[in-house]
C-alpha atoms as a PDB file:
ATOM      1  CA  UNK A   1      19.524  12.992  11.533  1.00  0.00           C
ATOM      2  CA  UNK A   2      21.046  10.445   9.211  1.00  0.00           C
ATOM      3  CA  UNK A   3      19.361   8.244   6.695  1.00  0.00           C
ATOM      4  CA  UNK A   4      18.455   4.698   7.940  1.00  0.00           C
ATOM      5  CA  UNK A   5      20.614   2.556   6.055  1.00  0.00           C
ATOM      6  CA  UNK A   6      19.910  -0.154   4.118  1.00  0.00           C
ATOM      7  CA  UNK A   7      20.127  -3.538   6.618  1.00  0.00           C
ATOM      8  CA  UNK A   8      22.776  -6.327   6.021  1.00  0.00           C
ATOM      9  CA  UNK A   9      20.690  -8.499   7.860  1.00  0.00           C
ATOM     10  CA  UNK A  10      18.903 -11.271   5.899  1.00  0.00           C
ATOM     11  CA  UNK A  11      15.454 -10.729   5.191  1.00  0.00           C
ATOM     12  CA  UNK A  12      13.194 -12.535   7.750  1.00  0.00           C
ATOM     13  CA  UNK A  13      15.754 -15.101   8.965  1.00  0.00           C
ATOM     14  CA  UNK A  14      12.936 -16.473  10.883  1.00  0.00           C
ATOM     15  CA  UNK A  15      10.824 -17.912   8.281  1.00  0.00           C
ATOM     16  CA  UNK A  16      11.567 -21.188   6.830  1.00  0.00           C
ATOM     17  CA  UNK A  17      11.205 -22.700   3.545  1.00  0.00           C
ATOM     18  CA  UNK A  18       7.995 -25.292   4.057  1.00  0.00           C
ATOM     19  CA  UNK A  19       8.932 -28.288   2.105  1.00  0.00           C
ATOM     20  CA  UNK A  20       4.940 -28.893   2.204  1.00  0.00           C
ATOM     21  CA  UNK A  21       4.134 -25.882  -0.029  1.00  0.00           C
ATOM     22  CA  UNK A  22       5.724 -25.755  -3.124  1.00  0.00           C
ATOM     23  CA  UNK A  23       6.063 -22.628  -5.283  1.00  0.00           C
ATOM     24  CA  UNK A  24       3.431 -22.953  -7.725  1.00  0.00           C
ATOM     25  CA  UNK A  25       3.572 -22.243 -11.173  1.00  0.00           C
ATOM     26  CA  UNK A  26       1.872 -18.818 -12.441  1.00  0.00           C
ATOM     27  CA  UNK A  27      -0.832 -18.542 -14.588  1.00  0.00           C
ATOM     28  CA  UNK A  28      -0.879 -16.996 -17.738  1.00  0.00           C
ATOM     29  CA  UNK A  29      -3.036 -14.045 -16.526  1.00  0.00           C
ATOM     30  CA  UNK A  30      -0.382 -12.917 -13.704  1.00  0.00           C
ATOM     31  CA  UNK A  31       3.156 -12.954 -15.760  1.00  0.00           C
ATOM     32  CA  UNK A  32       3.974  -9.815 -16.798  1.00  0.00           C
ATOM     33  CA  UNK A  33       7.354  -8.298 -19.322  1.00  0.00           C
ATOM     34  CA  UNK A  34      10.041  -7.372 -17.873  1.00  0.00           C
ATOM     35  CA  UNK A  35      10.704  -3.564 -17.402  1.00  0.00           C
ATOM     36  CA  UNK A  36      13.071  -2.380 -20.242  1.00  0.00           C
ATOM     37  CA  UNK A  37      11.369   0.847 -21.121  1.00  0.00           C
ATOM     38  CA  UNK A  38      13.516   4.330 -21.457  1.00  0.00           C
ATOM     39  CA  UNK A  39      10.802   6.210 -19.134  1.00  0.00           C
ATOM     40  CA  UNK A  40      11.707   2.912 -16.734  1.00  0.00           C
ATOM     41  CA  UNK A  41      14.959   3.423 -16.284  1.00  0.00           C
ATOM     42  CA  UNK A  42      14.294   7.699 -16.104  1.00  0.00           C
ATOM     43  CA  UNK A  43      11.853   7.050 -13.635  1.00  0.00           C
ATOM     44  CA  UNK A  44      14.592   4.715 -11.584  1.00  0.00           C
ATOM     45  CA  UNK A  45      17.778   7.509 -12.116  1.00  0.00           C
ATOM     46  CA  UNK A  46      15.626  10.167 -10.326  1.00  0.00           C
ATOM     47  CA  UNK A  47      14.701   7.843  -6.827  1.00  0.00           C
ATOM     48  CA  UNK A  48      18.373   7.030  -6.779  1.00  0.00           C
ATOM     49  CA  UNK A  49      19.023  10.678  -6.799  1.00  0.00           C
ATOM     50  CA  UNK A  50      16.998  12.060  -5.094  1.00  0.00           C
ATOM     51  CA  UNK A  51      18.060   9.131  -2.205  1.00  0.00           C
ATOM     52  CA  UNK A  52      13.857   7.732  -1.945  1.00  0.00           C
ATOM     53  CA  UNK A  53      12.933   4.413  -1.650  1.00  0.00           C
ATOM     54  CA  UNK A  54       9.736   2.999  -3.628  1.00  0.00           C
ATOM     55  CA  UNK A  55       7.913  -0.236  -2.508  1.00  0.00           C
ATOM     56  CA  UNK A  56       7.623  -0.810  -5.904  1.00  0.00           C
ATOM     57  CA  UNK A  57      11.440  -2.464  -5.501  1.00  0.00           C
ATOM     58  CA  UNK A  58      11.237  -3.281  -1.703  1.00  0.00           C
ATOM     59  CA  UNK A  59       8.147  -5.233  -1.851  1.00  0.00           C
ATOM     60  CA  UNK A  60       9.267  -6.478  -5.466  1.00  0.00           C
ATOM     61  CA  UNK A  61       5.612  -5.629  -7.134  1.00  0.00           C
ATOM     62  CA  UNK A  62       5.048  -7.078 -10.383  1.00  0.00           C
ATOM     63  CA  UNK A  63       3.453  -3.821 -12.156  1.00  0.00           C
ATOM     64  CA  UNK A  64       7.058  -2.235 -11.467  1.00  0.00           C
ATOM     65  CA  UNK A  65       7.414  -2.302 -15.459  1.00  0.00           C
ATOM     66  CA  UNK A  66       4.058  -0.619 -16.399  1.00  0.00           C
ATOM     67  CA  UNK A  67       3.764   1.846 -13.686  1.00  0.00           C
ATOM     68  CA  UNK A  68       7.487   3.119 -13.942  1.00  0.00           C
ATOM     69  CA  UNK A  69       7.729   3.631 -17.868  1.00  0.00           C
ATOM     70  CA  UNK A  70       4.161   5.657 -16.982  1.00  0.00           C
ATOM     71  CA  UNK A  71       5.700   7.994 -14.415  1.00  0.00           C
ATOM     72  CA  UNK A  72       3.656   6.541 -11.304  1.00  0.00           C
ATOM     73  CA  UNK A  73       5.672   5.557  -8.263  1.00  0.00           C
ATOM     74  CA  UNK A  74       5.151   4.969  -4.726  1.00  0.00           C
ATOM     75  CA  UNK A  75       7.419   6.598  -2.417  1.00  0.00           C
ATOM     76  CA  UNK A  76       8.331   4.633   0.888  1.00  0.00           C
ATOM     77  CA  UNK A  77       9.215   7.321   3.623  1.00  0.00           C
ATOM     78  CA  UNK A  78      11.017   6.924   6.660  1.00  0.00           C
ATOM     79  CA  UNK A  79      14.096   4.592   5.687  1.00  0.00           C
ATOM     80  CA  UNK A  80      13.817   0.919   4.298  1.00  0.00           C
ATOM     81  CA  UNK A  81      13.820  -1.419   7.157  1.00  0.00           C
ATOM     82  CA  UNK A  82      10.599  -2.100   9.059  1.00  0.00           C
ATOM     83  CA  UNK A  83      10.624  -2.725  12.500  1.00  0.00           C
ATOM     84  CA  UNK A  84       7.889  -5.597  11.580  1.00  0.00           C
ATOM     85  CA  UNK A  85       8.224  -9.199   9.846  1.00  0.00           C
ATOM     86  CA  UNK A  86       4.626  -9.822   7.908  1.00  0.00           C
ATOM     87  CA  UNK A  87       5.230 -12.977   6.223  1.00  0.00           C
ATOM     88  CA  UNK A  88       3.914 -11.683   3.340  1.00  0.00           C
ATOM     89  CA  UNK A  89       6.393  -9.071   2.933  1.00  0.00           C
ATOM     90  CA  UNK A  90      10.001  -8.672   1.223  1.00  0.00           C
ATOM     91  CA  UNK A  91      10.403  -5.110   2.543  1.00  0.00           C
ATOM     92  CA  UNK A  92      14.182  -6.292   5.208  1.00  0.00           C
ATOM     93  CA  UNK A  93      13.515  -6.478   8.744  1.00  0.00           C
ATOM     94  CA  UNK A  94      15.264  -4.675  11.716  1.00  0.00           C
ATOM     95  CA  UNK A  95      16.553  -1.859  13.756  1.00  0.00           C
ATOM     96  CA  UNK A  96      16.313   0.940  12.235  1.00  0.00           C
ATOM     97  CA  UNK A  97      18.543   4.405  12.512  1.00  0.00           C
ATOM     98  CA  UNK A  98      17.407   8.053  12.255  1.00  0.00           C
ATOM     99  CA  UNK A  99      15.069   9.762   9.775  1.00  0.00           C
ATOM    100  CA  UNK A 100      16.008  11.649   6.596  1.00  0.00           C
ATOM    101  CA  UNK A 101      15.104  15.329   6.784  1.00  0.00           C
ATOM    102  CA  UNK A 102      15.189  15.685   3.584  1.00  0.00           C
ATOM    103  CA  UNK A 103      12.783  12.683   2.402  1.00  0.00           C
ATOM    104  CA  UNK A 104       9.665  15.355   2.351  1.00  0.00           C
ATOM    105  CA  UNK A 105      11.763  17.459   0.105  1.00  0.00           C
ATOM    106  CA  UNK A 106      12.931  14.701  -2.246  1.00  0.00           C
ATOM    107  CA  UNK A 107       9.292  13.782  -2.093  1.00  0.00           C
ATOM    108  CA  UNK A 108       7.735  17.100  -3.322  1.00  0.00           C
ATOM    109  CA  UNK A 109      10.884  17.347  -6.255  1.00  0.00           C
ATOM    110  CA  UNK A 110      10.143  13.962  -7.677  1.00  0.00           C
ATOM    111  CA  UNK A 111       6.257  14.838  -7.953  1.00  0.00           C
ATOM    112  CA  UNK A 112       7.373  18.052  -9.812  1.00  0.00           C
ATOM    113  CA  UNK A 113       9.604  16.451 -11.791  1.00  0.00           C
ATOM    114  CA  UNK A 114       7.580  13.404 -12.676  1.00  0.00           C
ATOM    115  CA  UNK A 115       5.021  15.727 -13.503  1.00  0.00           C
ATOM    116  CA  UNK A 116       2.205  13.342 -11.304  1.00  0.00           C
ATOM    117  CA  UNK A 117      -0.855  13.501 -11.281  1.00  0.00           C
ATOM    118  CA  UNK A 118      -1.090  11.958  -8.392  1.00  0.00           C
ATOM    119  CA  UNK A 119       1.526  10.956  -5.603  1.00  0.00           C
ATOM    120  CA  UNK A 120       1.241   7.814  -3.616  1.00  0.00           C
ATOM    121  CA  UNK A 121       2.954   8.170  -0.559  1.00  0.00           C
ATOM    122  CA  UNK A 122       3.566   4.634   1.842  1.00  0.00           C
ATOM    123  CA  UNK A 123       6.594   3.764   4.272  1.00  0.00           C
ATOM    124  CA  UNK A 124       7.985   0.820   6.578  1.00  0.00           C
ATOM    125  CA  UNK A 125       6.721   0.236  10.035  1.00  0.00           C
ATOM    126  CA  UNK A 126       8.444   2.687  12.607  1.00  0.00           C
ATOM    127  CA  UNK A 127       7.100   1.348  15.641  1.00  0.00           C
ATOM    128  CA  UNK A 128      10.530   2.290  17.205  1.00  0.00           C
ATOM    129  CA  UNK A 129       9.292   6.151  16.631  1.00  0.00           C
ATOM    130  CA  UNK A 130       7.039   8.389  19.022  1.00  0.00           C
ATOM    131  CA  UNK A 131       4.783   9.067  16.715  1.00  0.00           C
ATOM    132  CA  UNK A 132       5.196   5.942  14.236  1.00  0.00           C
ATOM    133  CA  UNK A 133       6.428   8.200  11.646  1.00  0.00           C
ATOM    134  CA  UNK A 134       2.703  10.445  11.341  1.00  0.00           C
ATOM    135  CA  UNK A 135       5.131  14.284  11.530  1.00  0.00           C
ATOM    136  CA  UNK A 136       6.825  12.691   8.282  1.00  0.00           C
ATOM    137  CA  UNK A 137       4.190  11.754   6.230  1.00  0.00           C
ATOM    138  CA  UNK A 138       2.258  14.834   7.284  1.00  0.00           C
ATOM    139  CA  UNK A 139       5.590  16.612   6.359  1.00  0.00           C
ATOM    140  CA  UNK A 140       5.696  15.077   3.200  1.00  0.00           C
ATOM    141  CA  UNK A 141       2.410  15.764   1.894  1.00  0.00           C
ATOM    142  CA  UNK A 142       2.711  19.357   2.700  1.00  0.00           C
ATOM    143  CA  UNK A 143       5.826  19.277   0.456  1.00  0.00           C
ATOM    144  CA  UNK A 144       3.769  17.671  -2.526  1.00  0.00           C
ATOM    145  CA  UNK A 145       1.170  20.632  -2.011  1.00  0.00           C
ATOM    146  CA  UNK A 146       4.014  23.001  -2.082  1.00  0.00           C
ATOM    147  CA  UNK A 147       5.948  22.000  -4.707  1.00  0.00           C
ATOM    148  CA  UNK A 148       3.563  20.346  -7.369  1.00  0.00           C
ATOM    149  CA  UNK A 149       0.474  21.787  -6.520  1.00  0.00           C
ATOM    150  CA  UNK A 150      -1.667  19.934  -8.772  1.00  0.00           C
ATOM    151  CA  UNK A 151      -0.502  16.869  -7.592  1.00  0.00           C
ATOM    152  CA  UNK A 152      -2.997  14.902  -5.462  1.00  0.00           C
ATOM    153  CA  UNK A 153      -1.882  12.993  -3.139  1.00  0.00           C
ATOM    154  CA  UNK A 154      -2.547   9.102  -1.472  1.00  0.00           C
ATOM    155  CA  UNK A 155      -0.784   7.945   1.919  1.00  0.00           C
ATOM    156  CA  UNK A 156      -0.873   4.382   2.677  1.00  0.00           C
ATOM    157  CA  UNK A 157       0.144   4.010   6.437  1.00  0.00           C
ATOM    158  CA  UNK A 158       0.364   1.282   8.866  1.00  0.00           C
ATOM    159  CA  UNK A 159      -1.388   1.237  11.865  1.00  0.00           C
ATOM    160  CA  UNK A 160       0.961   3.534  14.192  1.00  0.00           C
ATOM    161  CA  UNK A 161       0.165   0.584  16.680  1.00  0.00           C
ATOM    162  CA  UNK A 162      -2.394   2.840  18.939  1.00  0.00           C
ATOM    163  CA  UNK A 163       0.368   5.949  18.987  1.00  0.00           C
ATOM    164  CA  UNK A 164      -1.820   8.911  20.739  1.00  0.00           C
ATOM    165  CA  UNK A 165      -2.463  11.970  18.040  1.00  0.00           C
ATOM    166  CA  UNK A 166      -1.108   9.709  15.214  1.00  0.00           C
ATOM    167  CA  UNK A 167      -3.246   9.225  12.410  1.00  0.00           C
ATOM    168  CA  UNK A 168      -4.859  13.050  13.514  1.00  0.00           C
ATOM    169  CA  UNK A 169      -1.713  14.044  12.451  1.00  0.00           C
ATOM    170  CA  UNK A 170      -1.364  12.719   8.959  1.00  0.00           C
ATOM    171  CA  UNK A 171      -4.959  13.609   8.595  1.00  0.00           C
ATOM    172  CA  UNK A 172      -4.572  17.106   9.260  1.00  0.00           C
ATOM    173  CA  UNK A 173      -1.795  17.701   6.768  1.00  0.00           C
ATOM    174  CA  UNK A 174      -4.566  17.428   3.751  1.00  0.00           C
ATOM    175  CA  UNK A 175      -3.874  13.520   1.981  1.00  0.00           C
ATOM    176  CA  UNK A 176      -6.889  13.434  -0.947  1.00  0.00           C
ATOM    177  CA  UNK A 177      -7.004   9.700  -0.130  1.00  0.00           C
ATOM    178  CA  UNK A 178      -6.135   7.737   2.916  1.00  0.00           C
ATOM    179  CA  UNK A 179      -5.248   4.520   2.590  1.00  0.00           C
ATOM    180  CA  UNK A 180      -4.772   1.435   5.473  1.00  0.00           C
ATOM    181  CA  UNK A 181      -4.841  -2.249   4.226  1.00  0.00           C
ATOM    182  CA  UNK A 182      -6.549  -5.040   6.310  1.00  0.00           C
ATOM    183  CA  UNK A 183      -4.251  -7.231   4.204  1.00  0.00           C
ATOM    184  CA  UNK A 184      -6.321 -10.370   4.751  1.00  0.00           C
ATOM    185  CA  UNK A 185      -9.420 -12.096   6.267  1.00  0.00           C
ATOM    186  CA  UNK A 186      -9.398 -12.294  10.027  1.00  0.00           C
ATOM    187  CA  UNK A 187      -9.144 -15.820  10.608  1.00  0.00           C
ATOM    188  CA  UNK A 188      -5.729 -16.440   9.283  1.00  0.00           C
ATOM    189  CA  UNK A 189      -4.275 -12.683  10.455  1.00  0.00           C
ATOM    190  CA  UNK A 190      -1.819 -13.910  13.157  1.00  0.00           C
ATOM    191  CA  UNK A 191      -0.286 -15.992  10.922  1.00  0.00           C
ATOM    192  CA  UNK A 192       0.055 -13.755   7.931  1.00  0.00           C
ATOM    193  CA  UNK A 193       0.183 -10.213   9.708  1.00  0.00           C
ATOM    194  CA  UNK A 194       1.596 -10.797  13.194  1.00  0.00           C
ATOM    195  CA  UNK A 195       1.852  -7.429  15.282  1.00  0.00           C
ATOM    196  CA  UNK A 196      -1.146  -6.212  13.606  1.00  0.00           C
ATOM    197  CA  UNK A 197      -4.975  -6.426  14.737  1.00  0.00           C
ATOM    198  CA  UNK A 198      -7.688  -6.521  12.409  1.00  0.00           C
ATOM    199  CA  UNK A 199     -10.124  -4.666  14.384  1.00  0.00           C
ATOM    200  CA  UNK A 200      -7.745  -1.848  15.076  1.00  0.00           C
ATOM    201  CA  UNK A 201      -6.975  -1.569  11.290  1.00  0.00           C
ATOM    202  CA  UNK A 202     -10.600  -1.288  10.318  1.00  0.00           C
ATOM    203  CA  UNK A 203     -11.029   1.445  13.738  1.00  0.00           C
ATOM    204  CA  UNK A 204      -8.323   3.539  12.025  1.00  0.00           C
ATOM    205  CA  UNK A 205      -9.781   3.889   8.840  1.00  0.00           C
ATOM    206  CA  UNK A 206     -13.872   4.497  10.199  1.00  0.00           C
ATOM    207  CA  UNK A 207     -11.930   7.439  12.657  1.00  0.00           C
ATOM    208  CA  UNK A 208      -9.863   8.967   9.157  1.00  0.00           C
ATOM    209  CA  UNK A 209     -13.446   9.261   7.684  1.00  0.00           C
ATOM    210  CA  UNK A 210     -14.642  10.987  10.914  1.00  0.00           C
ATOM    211  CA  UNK A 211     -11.452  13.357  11.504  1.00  0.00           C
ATOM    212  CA  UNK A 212     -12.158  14.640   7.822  1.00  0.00           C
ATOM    213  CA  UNK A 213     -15.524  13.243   5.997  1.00  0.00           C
ATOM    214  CA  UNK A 214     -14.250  14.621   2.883  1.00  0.00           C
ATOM    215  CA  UNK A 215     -11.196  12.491   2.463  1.00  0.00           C
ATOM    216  CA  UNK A 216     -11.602   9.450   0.805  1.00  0.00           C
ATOM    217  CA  UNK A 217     -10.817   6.067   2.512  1.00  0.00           C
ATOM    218  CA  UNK A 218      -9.459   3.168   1.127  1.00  0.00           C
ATOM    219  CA  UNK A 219      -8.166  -0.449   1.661  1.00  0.00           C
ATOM    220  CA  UNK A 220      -7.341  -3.630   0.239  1.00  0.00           C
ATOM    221  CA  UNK A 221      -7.247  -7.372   0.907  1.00  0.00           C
ATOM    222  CA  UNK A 222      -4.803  -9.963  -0.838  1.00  0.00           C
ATOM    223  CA  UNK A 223      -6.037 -13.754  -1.788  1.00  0.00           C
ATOM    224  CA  UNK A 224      -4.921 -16.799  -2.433  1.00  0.00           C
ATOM    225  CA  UNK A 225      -3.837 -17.151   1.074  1.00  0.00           C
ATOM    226  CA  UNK A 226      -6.328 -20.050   1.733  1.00  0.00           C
ATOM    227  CA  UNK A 227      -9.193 -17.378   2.887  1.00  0.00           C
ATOM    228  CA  UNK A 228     -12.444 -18.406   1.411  1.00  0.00           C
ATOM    229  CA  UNK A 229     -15.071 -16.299  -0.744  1.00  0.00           C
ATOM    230  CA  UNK A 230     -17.672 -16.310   2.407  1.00  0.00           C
ATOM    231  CA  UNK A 231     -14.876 -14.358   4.401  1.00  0.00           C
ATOM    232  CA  UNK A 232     -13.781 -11.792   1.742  1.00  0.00           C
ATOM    233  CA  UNK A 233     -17.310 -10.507   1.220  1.00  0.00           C
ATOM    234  CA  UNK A 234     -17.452 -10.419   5.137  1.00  0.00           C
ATOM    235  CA  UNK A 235     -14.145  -8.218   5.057  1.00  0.00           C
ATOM    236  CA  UNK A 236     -16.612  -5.986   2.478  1.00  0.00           C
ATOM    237  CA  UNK A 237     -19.327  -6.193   4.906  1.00  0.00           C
ATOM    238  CA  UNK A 238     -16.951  -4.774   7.829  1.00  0.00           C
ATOM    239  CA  UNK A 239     -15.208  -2.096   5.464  1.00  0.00           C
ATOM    240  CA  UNK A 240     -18.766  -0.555   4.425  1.00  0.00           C
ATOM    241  CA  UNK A 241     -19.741  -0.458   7.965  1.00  0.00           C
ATOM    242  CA  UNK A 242     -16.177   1.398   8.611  1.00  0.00           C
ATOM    243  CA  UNK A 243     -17.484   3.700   5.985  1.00  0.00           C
ATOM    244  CA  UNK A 244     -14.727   2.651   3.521  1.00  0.00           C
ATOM    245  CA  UNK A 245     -14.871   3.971  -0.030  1.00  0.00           C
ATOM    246  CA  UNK A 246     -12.538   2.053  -2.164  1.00  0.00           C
ATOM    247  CA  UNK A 247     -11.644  -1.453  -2.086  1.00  0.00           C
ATOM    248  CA  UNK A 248      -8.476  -3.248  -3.453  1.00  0.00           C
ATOM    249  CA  UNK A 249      -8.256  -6.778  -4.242  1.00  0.00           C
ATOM    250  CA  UNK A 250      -5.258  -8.377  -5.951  1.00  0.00           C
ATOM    251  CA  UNK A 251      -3.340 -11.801  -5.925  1.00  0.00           C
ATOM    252  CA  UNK A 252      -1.146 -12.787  -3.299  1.00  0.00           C
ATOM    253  CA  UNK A 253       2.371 -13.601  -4.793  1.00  0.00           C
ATOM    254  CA  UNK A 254       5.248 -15.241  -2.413  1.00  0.00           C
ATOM    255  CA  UNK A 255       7.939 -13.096  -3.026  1.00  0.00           C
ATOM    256  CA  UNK A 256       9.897 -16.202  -1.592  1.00  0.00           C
ATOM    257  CA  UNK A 257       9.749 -19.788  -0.590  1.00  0.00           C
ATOM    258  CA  UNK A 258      10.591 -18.313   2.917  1.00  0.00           C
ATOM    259  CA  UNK A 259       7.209 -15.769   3.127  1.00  0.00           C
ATOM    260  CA  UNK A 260       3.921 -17.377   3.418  1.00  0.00           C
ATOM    261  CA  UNK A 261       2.634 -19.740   0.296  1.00  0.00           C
ATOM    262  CA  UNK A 262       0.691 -19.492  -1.743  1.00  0.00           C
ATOM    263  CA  UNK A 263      -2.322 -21.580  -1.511  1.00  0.00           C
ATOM    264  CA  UNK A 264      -3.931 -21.188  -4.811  1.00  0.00           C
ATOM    265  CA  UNK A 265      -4.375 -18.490  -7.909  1.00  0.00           C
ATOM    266  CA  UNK A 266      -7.779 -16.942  -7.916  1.00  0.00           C
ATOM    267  CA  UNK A 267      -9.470 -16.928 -11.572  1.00  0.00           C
ATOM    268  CA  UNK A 268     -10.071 -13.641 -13.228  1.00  0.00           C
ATOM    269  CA  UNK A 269     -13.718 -14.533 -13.292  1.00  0.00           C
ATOM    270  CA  UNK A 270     -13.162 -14.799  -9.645  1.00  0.00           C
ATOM    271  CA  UNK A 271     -12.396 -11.533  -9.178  1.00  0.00           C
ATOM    272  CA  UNK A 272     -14.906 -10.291 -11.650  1.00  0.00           C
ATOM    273  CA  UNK A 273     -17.516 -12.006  -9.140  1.00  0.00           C
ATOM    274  CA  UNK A 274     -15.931 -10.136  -6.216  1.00  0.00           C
ATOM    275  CA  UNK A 275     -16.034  -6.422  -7.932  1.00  0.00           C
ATOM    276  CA  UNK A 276     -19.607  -7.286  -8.925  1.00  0.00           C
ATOM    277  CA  UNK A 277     -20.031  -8.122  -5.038  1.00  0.00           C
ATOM    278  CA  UNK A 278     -18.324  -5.229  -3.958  1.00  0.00           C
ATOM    279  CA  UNK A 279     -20.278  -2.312  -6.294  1.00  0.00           C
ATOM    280  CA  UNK A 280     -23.474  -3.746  -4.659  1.00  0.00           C
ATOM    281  CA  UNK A 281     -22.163  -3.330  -1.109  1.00  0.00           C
ATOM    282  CA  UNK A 282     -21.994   0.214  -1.790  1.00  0.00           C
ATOM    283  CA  UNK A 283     -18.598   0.874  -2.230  1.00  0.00           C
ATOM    284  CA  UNK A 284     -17.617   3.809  -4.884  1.00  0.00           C
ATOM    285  CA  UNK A 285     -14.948   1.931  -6.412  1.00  0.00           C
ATOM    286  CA  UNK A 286     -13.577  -2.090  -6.511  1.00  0.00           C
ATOM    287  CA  UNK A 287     -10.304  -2.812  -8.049  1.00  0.00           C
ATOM    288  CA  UNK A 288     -10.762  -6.536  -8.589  1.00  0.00           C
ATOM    289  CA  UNK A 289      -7.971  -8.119 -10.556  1.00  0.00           C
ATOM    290  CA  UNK A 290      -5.075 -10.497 -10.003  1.00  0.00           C
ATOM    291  CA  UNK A 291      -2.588  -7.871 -10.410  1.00  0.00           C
ATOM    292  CA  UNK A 292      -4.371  -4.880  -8.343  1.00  0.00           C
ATOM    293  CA  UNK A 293      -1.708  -3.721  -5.983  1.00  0.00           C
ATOM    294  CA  UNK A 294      -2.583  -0.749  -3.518  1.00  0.00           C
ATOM    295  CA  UNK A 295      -1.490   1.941  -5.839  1.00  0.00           C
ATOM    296  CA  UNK A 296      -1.902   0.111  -9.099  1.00  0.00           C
ATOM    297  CA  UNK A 297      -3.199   2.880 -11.517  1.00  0.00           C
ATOM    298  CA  UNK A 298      -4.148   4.861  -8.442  1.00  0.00           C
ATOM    299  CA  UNK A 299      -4.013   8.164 -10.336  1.00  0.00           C
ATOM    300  CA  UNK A 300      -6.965   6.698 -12.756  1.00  0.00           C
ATOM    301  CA  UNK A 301      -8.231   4.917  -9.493  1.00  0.00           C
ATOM    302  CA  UNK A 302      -9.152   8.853  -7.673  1.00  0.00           C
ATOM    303  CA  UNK A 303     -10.269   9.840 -10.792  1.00  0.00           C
ATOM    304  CA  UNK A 304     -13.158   7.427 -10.727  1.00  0.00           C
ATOM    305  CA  UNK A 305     -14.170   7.822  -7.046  1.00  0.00           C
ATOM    306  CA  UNK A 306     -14.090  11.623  -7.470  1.00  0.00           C
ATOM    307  CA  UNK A 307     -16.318  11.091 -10.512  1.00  0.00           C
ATOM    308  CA  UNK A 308     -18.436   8.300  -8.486  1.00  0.00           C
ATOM    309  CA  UNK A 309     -18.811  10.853  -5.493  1.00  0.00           C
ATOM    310  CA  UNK A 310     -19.815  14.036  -7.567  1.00  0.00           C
ATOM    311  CA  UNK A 311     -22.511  12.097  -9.279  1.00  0.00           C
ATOM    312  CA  UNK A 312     -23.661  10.921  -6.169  1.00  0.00           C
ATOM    313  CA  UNK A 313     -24.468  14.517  -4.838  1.00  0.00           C
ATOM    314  CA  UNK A 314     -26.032  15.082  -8.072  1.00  0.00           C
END
C-alpha cells in the first residue's frame, strides 16, 4: 500500500481564533534556543530519508532542539494525518490513505543508525483502520528488536477506540514501556479531547499492566488548561489505582490561536509541589516540569523506573 500523504487541508478548519483569549506571553522558564546544532540537522536528514514522520515536528514540541542534537526522536507510525481533531493538537486532520509497509523497517534502521538507547515509538489516530493501527506498531517494535537489539523500546498509542484484540496486540509484540496519555482532568475532556473518554483511557492502561505485569505503564497530563490542583492529584489518585507507574506532567502550549488557550503558566515550584505529590502516591517515577513532554528524556526516564523497580524487589 502507498504512504498516506501529507493533507492539503488546513489544519482544524473548525476551530476559531477566540478573540477572548489572547496568546499569552511565555515565561522565562519555558523559551527555549532554537535548534541549530550539526547532530540537529543529522538527526533531521535521516527521517527525511528514511520517509518517517516524528511528532517532534507534527505536534511542533519545543524540546525539538535538545532532543534532536542528542539523537532521541519519536517516530509517528502510520502516516501523518489523524482521523481526530483534539484541540490541543497541531498534528493535520483528515482522511487518510493506505499504510507504509516499510515504516517498521525505516523504524528499526533509524534506531540502528541513531545508535538509541531507547526508541519511542507514537502515531496519529487511525480510527479509519480495523485494528486502529495495533499490527503496525506491533510490527514495528519487532523491527527495533531485530535490528538494534539493545534498543529498548516505548509506544505511545491512542486509545484504538474499543477495537477488539487491539492493545493485546501491541502488547504481545514485547514494548519495555507502554505509554497512553489521559491528556487532561476529566471535567474539561470534551472540550479539549473530543472522541476520547477518560475512563476508557485509564481501562486501557490498568488491562496493559494485566496482559503483561512486567511492562511498565505510563501516562501524562498537560496544565494550564484551567484544570485546578484538587483535580490533577485526583488524575494521580485514578492512575495509581490503574496501577500506573510513571507519570508525565508538562505545560500546555497553544500551538495556535486556533487550538485551545491557554489559561495560565504553571510555576516551576508548581510542578515541584506536584512531583513531590506524585512520589508519595506511589508512583516509581514523576516527570514534573513545564517542559516534560511524553518522551522528553525518556531514555534517562526508563532508566530510573528500571532502577526504582529493581530496588523495590530488593
Amino acid at each position: 500500500m502507498s504512504v498516506a500523504p501529507t493533507s492539503t487541508r488546513p489544519r482544524h478548519p473548525e476551530k476559531q481564533k477566540n478573540p477572548d483569549n489572547p496568546v499569552l506571553r511565555k515565561p522565562k522558564w519555558i523559551r527555549v534556543k532554537a535548534p541549530n546544532s550539526a547532530a540537529y540537522a543529522e538527526t533531521r536528514k535521516l527521517m527525511r530519508d528514511k520517509k518517517l514522520a516524528t511528532v517532534c515536528e507534527e505536534a511542533s514540541c519545543p524540546n525539538i532542539g535538545e532532543c534532536w542534537s542528542n539523537k532521541h526522536a519519536t517516530v509517528m507510525i502510520l502516516g501523518e494525518i489523524c482521523t481526530r481533531a483534539c484541540a490541543f493538537c497541531n498534528v493535520t486532520t483528515g482522511k487518510p490513505t493506505g499504510v507504509d509497509a516499510m515504516e517498521p523497517e525505516n523504524t528499526g534502521i533509524v534506531a540502528r543508525e541513531m545508535g538509541a538507547r531507547h526508541m519511542v515509538i507514537t502515531s496519529v489516530d487511525r480510527d479509519d483502520l480495523p485494528d486502529g493501527g495495533a499490527e503496525q506498531f506491533a510490527k514495528s517494535i519487532l523491527k527495533v528488536r531485530e535490528l538494534s537489539p539493545t534498543t529498548t523500546v516505548e509506544v505511545l498509542t491512542p486509545d484504538f477506540r474499543g477495537k477488539e484484540g487491539a492493545l493485546e496486540t501491541v502488547i504481545n509484540a514485547g514494548p519495555d514501556v507502554f505509554n497512553h496519555n489521559l491528556e487532561t482532568v476529566p471535567r474539561i475532556y470534551r472540550a479539549i479531547r473530543p472522541g476520547a473518554d477518560y475512563n476508557h483511557s485509564l481501562s486501557i492502561l490498568k488491562r496493559a499492566k494485566e496482559i503483561d505485569p512486567h511492562v511498565f505503564t505510563k501516562s501524562g497530563i498537560m496544565v494550564g488548561l484551567g484544570e485546578t490542583s484538587s483535580e490533577v492529584f485526583a488524575v494521580m489518585d485514578d492512575m495509581r489505582k490503574a496501577n500506573i507507574d510513571f507519570m508525565t506532567i508538562g505545560q500546555y502550549l497553544a500551538p495556535t490561536p486556533k487550538h485551545a488557550a491557554i489559561e495560565r503558566f504553571v510555576t516551576p515550584d508548581e510542578f515541584d509541589e506536584y512531583k513531590r505529590v506524585g512520589m508519595q502516591k506511589g508512583f516509581l517515577l514523576v516527570s514534573s516540569t513545564p517542559l516534560t513532554r511524553s518522551s522528553y528524556h525518556a531514555d534517562a526516564d526508563f532508566a530510573q523506573l528500571k532502577a526504582a523497580r529493581d530496588a523495590g524487589l530488593d
